[in-house]
Protein backbone atom coordinates (compact mmCIF):
# COMPACT_ATOMS: atom_id res chain seq x y z
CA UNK A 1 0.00 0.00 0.00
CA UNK A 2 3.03 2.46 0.72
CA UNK A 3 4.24 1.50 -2.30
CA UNK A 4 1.33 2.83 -4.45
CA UNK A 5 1.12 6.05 -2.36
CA UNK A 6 5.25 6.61 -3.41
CA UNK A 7 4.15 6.35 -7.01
CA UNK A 8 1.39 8.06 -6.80
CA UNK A 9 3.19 11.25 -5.21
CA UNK A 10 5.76 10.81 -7.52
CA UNK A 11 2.94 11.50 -10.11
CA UNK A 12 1.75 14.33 -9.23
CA UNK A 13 4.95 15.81 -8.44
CA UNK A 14 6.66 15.27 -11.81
CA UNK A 15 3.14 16.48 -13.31
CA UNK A 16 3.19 19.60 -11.38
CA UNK A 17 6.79 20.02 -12.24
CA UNK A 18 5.91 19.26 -15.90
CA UNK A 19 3.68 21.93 -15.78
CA UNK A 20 5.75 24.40 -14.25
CA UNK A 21 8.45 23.18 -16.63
CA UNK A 22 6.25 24.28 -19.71
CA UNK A 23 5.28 27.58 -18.87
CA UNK A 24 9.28 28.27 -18.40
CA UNK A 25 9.37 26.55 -21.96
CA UNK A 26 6.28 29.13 -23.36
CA UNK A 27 7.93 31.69 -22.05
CA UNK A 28 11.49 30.94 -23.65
CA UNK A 29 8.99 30.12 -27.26
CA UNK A 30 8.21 33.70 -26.36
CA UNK A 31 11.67 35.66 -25.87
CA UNK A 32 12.86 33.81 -29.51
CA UNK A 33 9.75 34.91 -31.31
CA UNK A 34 10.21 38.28 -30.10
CA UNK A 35 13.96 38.28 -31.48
CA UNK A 36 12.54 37.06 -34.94
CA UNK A 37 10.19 39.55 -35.08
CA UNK A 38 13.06 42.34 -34.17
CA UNK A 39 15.16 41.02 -36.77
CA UNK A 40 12.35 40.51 -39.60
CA UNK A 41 11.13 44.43 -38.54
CA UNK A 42 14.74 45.03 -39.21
CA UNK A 43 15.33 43.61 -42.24
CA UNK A 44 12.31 45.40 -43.24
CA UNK A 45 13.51 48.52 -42.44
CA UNK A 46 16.60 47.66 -44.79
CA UNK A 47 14.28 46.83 -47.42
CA UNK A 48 12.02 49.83 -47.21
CA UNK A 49 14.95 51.99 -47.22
CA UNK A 50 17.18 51.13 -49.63
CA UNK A 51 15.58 48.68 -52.18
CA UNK A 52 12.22 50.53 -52.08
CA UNK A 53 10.43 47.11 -51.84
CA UNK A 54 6.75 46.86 -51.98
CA UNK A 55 5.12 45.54 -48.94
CA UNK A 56 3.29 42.55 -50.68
CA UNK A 57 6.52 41.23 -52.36
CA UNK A 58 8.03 41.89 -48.74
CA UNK A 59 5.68 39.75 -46.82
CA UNK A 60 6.30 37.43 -49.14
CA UNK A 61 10.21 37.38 -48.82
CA UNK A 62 9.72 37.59 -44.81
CA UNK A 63 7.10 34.41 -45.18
CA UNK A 64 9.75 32.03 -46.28
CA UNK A 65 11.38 31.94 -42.95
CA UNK A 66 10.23 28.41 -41.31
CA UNK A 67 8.56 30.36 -38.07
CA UNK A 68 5.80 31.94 -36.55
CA UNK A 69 6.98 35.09 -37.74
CA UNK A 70 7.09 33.65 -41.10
CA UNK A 71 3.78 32.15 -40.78
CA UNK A 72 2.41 35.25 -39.84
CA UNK A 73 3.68 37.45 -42.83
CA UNK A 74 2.42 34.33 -44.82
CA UNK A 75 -0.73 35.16 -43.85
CA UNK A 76 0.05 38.81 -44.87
CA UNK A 77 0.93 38.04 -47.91
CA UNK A 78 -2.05 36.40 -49.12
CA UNK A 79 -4.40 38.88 -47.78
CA UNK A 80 -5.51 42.03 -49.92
CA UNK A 81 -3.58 44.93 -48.37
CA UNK A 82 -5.38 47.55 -50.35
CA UNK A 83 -9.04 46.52 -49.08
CA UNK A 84 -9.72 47.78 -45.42
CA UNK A 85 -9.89 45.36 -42.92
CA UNK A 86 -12.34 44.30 -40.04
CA UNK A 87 -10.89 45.15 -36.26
CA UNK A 88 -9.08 42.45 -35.09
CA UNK A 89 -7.80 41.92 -38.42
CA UNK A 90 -4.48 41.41 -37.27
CA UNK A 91 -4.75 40.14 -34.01
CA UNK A 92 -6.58 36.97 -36.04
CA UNK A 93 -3.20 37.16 -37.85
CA UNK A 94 -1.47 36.52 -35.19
CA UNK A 95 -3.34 34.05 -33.35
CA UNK A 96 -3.30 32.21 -36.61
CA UNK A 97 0.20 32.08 -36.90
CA UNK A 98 0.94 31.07 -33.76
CA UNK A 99 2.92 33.78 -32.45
CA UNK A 100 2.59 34.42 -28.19
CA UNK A 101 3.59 38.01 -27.89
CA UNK A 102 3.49 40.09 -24.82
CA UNK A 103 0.04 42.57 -25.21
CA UNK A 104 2.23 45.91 -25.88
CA UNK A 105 4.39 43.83 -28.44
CA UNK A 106 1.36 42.57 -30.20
CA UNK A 107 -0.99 46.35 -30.15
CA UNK A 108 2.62 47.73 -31.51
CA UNK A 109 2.44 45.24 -34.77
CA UNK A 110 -0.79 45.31 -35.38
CA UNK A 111 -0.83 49.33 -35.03
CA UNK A 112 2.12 49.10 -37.52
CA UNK A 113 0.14 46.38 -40.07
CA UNK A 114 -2.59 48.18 -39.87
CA UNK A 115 -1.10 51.90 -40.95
CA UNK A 116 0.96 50.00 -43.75
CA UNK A 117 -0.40 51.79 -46.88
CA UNK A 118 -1.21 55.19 -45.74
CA UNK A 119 1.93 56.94 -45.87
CA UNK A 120 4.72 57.14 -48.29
CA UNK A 121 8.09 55.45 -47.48
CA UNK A 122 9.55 57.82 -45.34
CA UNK A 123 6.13 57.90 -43.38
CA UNK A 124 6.30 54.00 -43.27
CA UNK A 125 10.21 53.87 -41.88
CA UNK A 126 9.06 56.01 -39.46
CA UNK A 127 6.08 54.26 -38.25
CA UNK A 128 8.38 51.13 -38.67
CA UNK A 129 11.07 52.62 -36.04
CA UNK A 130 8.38 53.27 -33.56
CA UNK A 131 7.02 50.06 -34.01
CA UNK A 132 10.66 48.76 -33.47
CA UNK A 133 10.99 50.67 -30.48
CA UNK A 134 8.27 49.85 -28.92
CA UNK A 135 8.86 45.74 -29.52
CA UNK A 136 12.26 46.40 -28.50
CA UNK A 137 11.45 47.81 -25.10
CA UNK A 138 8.96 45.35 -24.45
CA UNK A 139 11.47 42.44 -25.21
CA UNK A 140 14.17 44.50 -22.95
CA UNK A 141 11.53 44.30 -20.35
CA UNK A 142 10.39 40.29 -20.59
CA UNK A 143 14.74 39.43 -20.95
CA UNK A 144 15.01 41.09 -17.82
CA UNK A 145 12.17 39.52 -16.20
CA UNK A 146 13.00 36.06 -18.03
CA UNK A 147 15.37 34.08 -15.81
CA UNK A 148 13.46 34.79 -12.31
CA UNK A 149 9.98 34.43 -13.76
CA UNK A 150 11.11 30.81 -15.94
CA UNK A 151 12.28 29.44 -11.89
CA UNK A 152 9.44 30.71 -10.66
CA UNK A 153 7.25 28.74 -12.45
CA UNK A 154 9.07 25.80 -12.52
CA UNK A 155 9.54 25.82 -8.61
CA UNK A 156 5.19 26.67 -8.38
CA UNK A 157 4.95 23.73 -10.20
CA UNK A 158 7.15 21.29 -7.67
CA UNK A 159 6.12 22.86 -4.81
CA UNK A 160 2.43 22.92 -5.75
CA UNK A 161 2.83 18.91 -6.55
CA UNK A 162 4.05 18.68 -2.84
CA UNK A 163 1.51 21.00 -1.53
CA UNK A 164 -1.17 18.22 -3.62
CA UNK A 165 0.34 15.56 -1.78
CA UNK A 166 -0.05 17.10 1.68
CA UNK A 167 -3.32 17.42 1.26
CA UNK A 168 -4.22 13.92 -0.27
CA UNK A 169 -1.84 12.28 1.77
């Protein structure tokens, strides 16, 4: 019988642990999408400035990159950028694609997607540093927070897989 409670605490303590393990793992998914979206908004920029590249053909380049980020200017590139879109156009987009941005990160692209066409280019590299800015500072912000926020969840999850078997034991 002692034997069965063992296992069975060992259970739930490497499925607590699991779970605390995985939202350290979410939040890592996190920190690298946010890099690939700095360095595709960057290699934007490059394109915008010097080759004078048209934001369709653009999306298209960016969508070749095997990502989230790439799945997500995909899904640009196959919508009609001249027709105006429903709210919550591009937070479908990004859903869709899979990305899990922080909320500032994600209202900063889709504030950026979502101007793309009304200004010339100098308007649009503009609107493109801000958006940069913006996803920069709040991936400064979750970096800092990253390494004491990934242990915190995974010590939750052990010590609320101890704090299970306290009570059931």
């Amino acid at each position: 019988m002692n034997y069965i409670k063992l296992v069975g605490a060992m259970i739930i303590v490497c499925s607590t642990a699991w779970v605390g393990i995985n939202a350290s793992g979410d939040l890592h998914r996190t920190m690298a999408q946010m890099q690939s979206l700095l360095s595709a908004l960057n290699r934007m920029d490059c394109e915008i400035r010097y080759a004078r590249t048209p934001f369709p053909k653009l999306c298209r380049v960016l969508g070749e990159e095997k990502s989230e980020v790439g799945r997500f200017f995909r899904i640009l590139s196959c919508s009609d950028m001249t027709q105006k879109r429903a709210d919550g156009w591009t937070r479908t987009a990004v859903k869709n694609a899979g990305l899990a941005l922080p909320s500032g990160a994600q209202l900063a692209l889709e504030e950026f997607i979502d101007s793309f066409g009304k200004y010339d280019a100098d308007g649009q590299a503009k609107l493109l540093h801000l958006a940069q800015s913006r996803i920069s500072l709040e991936s400064a912000q979750l970096e800092q927070d990253f390494r004491a926020r990934a242990r915190m969840y995974r010590l939750l999850g052990a010590c609320a897989g101890i704090a299970l078997i306290i009570l059931v034991i």
